[in-house]
N, C-alpha and C. Protein backbone atom coordinates (compact mmCIF):
# COMPACT_ATOMS: atom_id res chain seq x y z
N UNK A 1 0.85 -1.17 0.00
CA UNK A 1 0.00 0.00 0.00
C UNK A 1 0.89 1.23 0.00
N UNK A 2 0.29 2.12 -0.60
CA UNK A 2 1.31 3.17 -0.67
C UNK A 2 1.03 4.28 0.61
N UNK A 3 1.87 5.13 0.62
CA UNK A 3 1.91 5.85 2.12
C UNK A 3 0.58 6.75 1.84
N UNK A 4 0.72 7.70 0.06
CA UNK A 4 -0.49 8.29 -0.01
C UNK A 4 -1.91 7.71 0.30
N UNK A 5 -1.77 5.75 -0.29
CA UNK A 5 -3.23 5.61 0.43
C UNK A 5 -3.36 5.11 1.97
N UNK A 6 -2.36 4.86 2.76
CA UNK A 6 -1.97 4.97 4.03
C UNK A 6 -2.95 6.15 4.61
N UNK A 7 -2.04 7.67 4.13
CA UNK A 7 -2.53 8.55 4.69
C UNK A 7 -4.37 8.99 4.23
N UNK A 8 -4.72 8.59 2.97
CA UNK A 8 -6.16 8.70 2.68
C UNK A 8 -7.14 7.71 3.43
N UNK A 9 -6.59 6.39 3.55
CA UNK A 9 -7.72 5.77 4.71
C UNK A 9 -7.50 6.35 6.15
N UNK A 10 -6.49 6.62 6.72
CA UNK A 10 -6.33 7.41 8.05
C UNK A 10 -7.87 8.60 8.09
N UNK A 11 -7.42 9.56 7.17
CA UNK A 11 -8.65 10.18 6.90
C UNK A 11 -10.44 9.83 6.79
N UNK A 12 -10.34 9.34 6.25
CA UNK A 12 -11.78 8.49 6.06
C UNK A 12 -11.82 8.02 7.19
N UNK A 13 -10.59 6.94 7.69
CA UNK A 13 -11.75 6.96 9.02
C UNK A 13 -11.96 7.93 10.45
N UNK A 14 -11.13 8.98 10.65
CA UNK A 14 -11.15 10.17 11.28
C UNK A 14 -12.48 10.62 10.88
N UNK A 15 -12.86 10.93 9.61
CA UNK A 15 -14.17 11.37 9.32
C UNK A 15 -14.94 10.82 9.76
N UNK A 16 -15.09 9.68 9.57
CA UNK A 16 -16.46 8.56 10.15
C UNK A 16 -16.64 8.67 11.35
N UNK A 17 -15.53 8.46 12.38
CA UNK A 17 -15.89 8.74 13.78
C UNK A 17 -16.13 10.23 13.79
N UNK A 18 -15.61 11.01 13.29
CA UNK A 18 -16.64 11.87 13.88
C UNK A 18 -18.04 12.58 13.56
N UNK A 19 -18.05 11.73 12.28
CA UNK A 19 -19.81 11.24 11.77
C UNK A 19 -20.37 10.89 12.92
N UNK A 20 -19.89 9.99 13.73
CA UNK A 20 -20.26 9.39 15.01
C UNK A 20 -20.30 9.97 16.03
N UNK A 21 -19.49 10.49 16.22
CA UNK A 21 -19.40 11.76 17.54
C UNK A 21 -20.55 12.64 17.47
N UNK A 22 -20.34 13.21 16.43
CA UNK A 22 -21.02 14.20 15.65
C UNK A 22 -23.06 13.91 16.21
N UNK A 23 -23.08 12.58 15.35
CA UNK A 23 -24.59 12.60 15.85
C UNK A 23 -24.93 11.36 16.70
N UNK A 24 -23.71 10.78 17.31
CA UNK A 24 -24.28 9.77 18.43
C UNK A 24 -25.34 10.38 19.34
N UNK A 25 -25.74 11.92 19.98
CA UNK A 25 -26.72 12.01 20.37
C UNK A 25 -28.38 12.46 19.78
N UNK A 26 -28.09 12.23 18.61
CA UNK A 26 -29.28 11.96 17.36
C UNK A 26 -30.01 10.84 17.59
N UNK A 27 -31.23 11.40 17.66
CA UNK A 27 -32.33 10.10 17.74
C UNK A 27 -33.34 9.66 16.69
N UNK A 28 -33.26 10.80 15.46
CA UNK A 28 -33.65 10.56 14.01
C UNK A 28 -33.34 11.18 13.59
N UNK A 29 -34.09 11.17 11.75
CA UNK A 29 -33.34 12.44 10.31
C UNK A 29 -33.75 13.31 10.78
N UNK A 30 -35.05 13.60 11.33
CA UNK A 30 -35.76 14.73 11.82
C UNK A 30 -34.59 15.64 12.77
N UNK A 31 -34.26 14.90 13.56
CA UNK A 31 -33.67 15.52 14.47
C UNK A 31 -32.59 16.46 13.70
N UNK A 32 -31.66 15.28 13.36
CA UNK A 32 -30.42 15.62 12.66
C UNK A 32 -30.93 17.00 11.78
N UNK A 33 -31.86 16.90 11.01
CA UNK A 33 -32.33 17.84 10.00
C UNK A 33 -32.03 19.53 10.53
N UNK A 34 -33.11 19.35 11.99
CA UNK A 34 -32.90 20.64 12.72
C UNK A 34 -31.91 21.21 13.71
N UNK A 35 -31.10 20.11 13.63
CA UNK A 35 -29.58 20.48 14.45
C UNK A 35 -28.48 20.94 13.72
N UNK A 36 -28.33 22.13 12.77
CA UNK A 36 -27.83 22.56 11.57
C UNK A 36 -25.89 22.60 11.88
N UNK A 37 -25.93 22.80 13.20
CA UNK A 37 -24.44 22.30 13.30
C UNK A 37 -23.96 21.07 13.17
N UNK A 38 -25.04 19.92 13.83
CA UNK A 38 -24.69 18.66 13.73
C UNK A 38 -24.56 18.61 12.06
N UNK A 39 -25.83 18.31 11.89
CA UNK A 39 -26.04 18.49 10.47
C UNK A 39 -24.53 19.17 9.30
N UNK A 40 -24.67 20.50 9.21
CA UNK A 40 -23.34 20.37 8.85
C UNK A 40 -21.81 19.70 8.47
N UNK A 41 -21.58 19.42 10.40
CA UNK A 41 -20.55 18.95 10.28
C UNK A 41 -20.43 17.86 9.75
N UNK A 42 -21.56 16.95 9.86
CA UNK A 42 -21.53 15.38 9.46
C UNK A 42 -21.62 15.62 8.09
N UNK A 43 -22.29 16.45 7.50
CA UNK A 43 -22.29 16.43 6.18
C UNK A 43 -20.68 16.43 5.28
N UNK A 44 -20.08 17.87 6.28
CA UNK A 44 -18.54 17.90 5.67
C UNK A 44 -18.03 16.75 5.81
N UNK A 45 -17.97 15.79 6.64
CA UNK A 45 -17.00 14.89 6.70
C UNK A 45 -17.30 13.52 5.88
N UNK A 46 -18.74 13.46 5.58
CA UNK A 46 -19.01 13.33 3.85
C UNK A 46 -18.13 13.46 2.86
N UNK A 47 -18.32 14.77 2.89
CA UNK A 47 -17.37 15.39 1.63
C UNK A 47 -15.80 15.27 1.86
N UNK A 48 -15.74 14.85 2.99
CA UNK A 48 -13.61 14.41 2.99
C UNK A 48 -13.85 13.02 2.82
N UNK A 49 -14.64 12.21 3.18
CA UNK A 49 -14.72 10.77 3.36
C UNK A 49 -14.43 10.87 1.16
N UNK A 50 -15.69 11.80 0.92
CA UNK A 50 -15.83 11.56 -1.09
C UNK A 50 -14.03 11.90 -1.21
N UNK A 51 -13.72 13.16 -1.17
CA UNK A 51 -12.37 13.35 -1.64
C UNK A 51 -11.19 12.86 -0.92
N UNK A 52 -11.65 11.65 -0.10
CA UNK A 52 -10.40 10.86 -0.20
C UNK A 52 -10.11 9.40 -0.65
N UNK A 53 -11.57 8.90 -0.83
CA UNK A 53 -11.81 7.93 -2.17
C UNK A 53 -11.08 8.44 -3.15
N UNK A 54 -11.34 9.63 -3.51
CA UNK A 54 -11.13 10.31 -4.85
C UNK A 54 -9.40 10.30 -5.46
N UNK A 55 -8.62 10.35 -3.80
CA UNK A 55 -7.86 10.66 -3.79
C UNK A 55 -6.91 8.86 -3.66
N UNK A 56 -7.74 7.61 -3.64
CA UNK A 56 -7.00 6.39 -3.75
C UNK A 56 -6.46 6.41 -4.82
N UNK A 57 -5.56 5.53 -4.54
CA UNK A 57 -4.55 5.50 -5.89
C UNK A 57 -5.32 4.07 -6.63
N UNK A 58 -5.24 4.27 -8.22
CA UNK A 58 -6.30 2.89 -9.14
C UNK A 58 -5.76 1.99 -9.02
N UNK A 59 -4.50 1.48 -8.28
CA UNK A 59 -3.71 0.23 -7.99
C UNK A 59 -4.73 -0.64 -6.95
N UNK A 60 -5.00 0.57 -5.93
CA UNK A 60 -5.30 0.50 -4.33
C UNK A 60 -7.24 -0.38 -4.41
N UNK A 61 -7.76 1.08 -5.31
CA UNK A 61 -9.17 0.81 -5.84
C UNK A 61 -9.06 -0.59 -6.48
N UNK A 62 -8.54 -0.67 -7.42
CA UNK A 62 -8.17 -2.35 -7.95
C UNK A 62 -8.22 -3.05 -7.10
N UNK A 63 -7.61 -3.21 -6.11
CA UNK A 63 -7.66 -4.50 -5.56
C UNK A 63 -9.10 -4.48 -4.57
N UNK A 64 -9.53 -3.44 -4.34
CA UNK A 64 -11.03 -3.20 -3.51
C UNK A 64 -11.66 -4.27 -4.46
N UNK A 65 -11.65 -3.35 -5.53
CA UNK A 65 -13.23 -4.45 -5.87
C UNK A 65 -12.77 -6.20 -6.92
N UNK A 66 -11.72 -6.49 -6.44
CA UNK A 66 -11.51 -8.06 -6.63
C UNK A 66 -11.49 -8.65 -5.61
């Protein structure tokens, strides 16, 4: 594995937990919907989770989906 995708899954999963952090005290969408900070933040870390897929190397992705 290379260090760049080393350092891109590190990321992704930093994001996820704090997807988790973020709305572990969420008790539905509803909720989440009107908690615009929660909301937010979980959303950004979405968008790092997308651009660091983006950012695997096609060696790395290759072997994902075999």
């Amino acid at each position: 594995m290379l260090n760049k995708d080393h350092h891109c899954l590190e990321s992704i999963i930093e994001a996820a937990d704090r997807i988790v952090e973020y709305t572990s005290e969420i008790q539905s969408p509803d909720e989440l919907n009107q908690d615009n900070k929660s909301f937010d933040a979980a959303m950004m870390n979405f968008v790092v989770i997308g651009k660091m897929v983006e950012k695997l190397s096609d060696d790395f992705k290759k072997g994902i989906r075999n």
